[in-house]
Protein backbone atom coordinates (compact mmCIF):
# COMPACT_ATOMS: atom_id res chain seq x y z
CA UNK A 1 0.00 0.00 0.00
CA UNK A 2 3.04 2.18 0.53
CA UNK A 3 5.33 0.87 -1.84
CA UNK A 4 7.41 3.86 -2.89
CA UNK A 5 5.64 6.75 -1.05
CA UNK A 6 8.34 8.28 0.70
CA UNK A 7 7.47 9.33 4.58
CA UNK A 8 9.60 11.82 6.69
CA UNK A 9 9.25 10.61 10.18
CA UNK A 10 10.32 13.13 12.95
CA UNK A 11 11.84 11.63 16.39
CA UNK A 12 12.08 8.19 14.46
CA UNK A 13 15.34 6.63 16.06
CA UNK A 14 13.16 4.86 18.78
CA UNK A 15 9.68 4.37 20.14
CA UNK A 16 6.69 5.23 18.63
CA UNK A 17 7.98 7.02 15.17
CA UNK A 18 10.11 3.90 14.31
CA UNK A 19 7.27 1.25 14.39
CA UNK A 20 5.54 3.33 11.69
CA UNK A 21 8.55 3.74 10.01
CA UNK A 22 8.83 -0.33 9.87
CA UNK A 23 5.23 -0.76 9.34
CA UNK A 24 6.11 1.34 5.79
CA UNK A 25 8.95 -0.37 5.23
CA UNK A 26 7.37 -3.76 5.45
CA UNK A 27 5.55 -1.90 2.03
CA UNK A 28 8.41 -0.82 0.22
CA UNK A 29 8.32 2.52 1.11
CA UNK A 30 10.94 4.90 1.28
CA UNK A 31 11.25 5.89 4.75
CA UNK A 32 12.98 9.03 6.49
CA UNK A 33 14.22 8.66 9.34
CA UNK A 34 14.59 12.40 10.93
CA UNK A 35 16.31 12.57 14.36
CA UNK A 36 18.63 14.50 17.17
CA UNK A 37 20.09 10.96 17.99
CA UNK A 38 23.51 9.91 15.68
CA UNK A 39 25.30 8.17 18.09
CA UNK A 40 24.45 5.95 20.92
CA UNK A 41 22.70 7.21 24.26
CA UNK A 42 23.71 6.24 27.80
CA UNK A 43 19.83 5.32 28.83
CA UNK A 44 17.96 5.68 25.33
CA UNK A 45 18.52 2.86 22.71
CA UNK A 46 17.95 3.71 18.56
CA UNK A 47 20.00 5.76 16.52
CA UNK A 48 19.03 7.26 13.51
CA UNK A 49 21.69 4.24 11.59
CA UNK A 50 19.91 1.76 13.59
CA UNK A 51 16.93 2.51 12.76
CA UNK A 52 17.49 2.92 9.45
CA UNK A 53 18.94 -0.23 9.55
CA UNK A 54 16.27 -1.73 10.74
CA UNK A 55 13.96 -0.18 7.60
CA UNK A 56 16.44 -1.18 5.29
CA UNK A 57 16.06 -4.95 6.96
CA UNK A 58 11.96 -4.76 6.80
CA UNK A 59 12.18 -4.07 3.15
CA UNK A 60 12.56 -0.23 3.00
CA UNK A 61 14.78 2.11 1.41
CA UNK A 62 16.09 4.23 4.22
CA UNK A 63 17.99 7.62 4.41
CA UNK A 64 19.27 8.62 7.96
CA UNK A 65 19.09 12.53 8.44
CA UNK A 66 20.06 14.01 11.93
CA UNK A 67 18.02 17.04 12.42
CA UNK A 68 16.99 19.35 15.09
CA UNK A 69 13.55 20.06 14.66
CA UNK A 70 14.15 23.53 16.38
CA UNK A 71 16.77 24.65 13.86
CA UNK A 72 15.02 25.90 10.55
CA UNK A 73 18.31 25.36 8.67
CA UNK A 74 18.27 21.68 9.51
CA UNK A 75 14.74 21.15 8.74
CA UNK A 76 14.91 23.02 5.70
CA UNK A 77 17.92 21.24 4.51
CA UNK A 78 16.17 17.78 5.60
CA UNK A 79 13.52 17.90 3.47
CA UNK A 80 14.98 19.26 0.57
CA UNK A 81 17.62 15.95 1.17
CA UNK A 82 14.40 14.06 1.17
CA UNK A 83 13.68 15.23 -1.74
CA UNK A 84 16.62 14.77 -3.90
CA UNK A 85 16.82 11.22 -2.49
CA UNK A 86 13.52 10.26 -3.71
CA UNK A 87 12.11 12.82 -6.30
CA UNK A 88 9.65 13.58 -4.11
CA UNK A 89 7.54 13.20 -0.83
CA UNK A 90 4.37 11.81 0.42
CA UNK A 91 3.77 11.72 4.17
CA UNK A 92 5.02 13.50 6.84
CA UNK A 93 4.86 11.98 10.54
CA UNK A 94 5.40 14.54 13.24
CA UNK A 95 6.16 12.10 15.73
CA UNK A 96 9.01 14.29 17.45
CA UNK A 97 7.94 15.73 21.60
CA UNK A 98 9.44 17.02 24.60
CA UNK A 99 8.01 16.04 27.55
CA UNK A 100 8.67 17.15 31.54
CA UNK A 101 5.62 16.74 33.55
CA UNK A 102 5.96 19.19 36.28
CA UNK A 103 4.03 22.01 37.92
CA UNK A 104 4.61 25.68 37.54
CA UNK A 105 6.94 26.33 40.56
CA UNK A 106 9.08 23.23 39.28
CA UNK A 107 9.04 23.73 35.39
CA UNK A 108 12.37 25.77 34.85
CA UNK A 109 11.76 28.34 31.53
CA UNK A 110 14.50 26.58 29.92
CA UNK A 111 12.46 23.45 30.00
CA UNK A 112 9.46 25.12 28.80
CA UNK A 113 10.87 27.06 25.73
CA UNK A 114 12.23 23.20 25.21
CA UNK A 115 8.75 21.77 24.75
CA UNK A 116 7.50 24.19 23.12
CA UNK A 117 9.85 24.94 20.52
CA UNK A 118 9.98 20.88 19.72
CA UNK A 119 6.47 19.76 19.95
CA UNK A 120 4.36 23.74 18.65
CA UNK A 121 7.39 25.24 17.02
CA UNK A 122 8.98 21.94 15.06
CA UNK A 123 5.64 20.35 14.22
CA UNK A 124 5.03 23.76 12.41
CA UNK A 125 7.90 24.30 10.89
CA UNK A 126 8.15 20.64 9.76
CA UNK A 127 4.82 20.86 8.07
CA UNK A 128 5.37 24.13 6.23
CA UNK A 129 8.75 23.10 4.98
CA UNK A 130 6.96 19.71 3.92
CA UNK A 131 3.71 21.15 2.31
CA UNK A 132 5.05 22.59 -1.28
CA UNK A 133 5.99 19.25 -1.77
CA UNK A 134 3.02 17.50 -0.43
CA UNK A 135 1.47 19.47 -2.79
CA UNK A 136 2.84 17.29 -5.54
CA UNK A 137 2.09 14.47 -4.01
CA UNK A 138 -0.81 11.69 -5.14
CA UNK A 139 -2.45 11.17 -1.81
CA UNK A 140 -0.44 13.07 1.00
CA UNK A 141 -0.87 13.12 4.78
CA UNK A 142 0.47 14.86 7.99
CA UNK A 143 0.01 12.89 10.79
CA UNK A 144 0.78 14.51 13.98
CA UNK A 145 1.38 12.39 17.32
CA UNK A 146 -1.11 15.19 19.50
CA UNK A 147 -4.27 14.59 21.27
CA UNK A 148 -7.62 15.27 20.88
CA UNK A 149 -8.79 19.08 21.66
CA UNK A 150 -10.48 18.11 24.87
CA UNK A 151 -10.12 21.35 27.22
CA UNK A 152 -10.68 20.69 30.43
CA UNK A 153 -8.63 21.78 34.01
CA UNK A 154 -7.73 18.22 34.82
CA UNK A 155 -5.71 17.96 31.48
CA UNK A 156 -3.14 21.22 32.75
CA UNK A 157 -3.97 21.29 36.22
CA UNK A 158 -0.57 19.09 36.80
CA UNK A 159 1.44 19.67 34.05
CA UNK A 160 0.56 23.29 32.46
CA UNK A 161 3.46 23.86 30.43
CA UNK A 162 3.85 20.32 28.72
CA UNK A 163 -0.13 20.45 27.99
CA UNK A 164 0.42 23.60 26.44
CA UNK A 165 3.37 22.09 24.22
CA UNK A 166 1.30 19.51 23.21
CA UNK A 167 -2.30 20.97 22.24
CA UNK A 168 0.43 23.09 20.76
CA UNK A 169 0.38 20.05 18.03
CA UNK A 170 -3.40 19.68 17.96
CA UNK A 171 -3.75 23.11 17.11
CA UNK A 172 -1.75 22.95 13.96
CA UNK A 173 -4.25 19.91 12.87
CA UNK A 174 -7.01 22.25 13.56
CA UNK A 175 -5.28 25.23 11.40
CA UNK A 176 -3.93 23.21 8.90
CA UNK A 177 -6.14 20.93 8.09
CA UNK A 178 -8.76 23.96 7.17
CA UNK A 179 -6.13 25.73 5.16
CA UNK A 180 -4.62 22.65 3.33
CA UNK A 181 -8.26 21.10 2.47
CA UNK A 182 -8.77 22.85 -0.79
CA UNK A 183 -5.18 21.29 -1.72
CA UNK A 184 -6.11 18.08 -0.97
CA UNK A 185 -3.65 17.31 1.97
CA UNK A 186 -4.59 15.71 4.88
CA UNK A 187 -4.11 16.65 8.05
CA UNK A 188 -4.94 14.31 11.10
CA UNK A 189 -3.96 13.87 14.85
CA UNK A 190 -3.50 10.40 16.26
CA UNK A 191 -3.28 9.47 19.97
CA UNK A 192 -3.49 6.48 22.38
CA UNK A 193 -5.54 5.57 24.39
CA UNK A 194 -3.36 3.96 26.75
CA UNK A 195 0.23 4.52 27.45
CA UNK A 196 2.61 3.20 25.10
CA UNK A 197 5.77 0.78 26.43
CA UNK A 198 8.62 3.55 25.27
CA UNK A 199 11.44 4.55 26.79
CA UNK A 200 9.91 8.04 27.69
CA UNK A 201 6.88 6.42 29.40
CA UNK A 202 9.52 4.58 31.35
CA UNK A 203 11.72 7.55 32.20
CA UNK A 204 8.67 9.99 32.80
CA UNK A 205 5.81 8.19 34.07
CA UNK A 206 7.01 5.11 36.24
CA UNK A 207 9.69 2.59 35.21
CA UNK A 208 8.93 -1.53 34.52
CA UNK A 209 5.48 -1.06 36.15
CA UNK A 210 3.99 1.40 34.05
CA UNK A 211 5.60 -0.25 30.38
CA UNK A 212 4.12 -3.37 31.85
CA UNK A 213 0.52 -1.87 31.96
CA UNK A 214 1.36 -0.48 28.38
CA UNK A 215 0.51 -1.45 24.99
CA UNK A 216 3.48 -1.53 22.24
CA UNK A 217 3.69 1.40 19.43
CA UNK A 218 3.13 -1.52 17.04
CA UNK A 219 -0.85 -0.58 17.45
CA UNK A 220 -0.13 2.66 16.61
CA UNK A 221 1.87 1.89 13.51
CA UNK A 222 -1.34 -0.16 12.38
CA UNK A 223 -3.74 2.94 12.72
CA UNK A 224 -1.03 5.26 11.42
CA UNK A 225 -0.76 3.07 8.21
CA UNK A 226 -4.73 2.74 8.06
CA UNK A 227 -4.79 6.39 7.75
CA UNK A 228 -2.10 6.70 5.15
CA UNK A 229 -4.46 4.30 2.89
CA UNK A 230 -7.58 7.11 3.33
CA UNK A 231 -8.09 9.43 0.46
CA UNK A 232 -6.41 12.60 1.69
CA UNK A 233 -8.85 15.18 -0.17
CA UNK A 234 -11.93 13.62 2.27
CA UNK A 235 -10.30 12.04 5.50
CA UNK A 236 -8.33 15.38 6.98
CA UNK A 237 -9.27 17.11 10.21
CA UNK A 238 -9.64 14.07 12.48
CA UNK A 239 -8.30 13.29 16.08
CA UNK A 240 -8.42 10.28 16.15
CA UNK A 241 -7.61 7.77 19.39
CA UNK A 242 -5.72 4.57 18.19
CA UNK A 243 -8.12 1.83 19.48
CA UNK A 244 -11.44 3.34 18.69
CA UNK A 245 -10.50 4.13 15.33
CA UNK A 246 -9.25 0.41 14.68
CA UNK A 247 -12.03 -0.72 16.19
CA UNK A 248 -14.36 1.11 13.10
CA UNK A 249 -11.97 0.01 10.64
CA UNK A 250 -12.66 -3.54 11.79
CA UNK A 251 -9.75 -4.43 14.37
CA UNK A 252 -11.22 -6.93 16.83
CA UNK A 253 -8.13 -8.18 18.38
CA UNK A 254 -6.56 -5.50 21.07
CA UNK A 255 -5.06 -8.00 23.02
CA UNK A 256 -2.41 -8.85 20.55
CA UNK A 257 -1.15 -5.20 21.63
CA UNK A 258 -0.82 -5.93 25.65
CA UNK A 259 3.20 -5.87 27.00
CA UNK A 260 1.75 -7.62 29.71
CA UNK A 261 -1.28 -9.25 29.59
CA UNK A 262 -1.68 -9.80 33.29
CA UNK A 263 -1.63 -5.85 33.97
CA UNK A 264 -4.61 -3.61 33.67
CA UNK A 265 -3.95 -0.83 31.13
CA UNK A 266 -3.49 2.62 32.55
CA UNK A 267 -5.14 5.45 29.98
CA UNK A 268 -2.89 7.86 28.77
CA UNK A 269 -3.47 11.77 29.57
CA UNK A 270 -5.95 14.10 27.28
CA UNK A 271 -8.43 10.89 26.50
CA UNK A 272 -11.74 12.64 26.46
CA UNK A 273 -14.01 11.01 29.23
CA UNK A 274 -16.68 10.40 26.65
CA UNK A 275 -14.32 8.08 24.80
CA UNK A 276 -15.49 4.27 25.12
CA UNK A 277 -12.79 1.69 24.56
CA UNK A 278 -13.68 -1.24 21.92
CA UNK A 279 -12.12 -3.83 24.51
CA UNK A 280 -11.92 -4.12 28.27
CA UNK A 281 -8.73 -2.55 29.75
CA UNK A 282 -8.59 -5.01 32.69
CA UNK A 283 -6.04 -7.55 33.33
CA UNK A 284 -6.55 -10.50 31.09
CA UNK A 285 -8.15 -13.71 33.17
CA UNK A 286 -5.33 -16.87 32.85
């Protein structure tokens, strides 16, 4: 379904942004792999050569760029690179966040300008840099990694300046997708509904327990690469959580997505309360 579309994946060494990137490469498809990480990290594993040596191993062609996403030199340069490579591109992934979840007396300024500049600022910049050559595209799609638009206290009560940050992203959906409609490129958000077993769940959020009551990024690389497959001049302006949307598409099988199936998944922040999961979230019965 991808075979030769060429994506440009942001934070894709690791995590989250490299299952999609293998999910497309398991296509054929041409996959970028666009990342601050070119050599090896104390506590974070993935490099932008191992991961691109992992796409190349799925069935991929792979080009490794290291790239600040809050440097518009290095983004600019990135996707014109993308472009030469490939004569072309059709999907952009802004997968790339910062994330410290702390309150206002304990949230340093440096910290915030960090989060903000990588998950409002980048994702921006990313997509504008991207879009002249979406343009060109057959079917393109931005896909940003950003939660729905569900503004409530309890979402920034704890954490004001990374919720900021990150409806930072959703807000870009909103914009863009109403100014790139007419052009025919899509523009959807794409969130769990749990927590996801990568290593920033486990250095933020808890450690062994809480990647144990996770589900893998592989079930996000299966909606990510259902949405690639919609026709971009009708399905833009979503936000879309992973499991429901599967769930309509005609996933039955959630399970398959469980790091531990003894452990009842914990919900990730910023899922609306209204939101029904297609499967029970409770520890598995042996």
């Amino acid at each position: 379904m991808l075979k030769n579309k060429t994506l440009f994946i942001t934070g894709a060494s690791r995590g989250i942004g490299l299952a999609i990137a293998l999910k497309a490469a398991r296509d054929g498809a041409n996959v970028v792999i666009a990342a601050k990480t070119a050599e090896a990290h104390p506590k974070l594993p993935g490099t932008i050569h191992t991961a691109a040596a992992e796409v190349e191993a799925a069935g991929g062609k792979a080009l490794a760029l290291q790239v600040d996403i809050r440097e518009e030199a290095e983004v600019k340069a990135a996707i014109d690179k993308t472009v030469e490579t490939f004569g072309g591109l059709d999907i952009v992934v802004n997968n790339a966040s910062a994330i410290q979840l702390t309150d206002s007396q304990t949230t340093d300024m440096k910290r915030w300008d960090l989060m903000h500049q990588v998950n409002a600022r980048g994702t921006f910049m990313v997509s504008k840099y991207a879009i002249p050559h979406l343009a060109k595209a057959e079917n393109p799609h931005i896909l940003m990694l950003s939660p729905p638009l569900d503004m409530k206290e309890k979402w920034f009560a704890a954490h004001t300046a990374y919720s900021i940050a990150k409806y930072g992203m959703s807000l870009c959906v909103l914009g863009l997708a109403g100014e790139l409609r007419r052009k025919g490129i899509a523009v959807n958000a794409l969130w769990p509904r749990t927590t996801i077993a990568t290593s920033a769940v486990k250095f933020a959020l808890g450690g062994d327990a809480m990647m144990r009551a996770s589900r893998t990024p592989d079930i996000l690389a299966d909606a990510a690469h259902v949405i690639f497959s919609k026709p971009a001049k009708t399905f833009t302006g979503n936000f879309l959580i992973d499991d429901t949307f599967l769930a309509a598409e005609g996933w039955t099988d959630f399970d398959q997505y469980r790091v531990d199936p003894t452990q009842k998944l914990f919900v990730d922040f910023f899922v609306p309360d209204d939101s029904v999961p297609p499967a029970s979230l409770d520890a598995l019965k042996g």
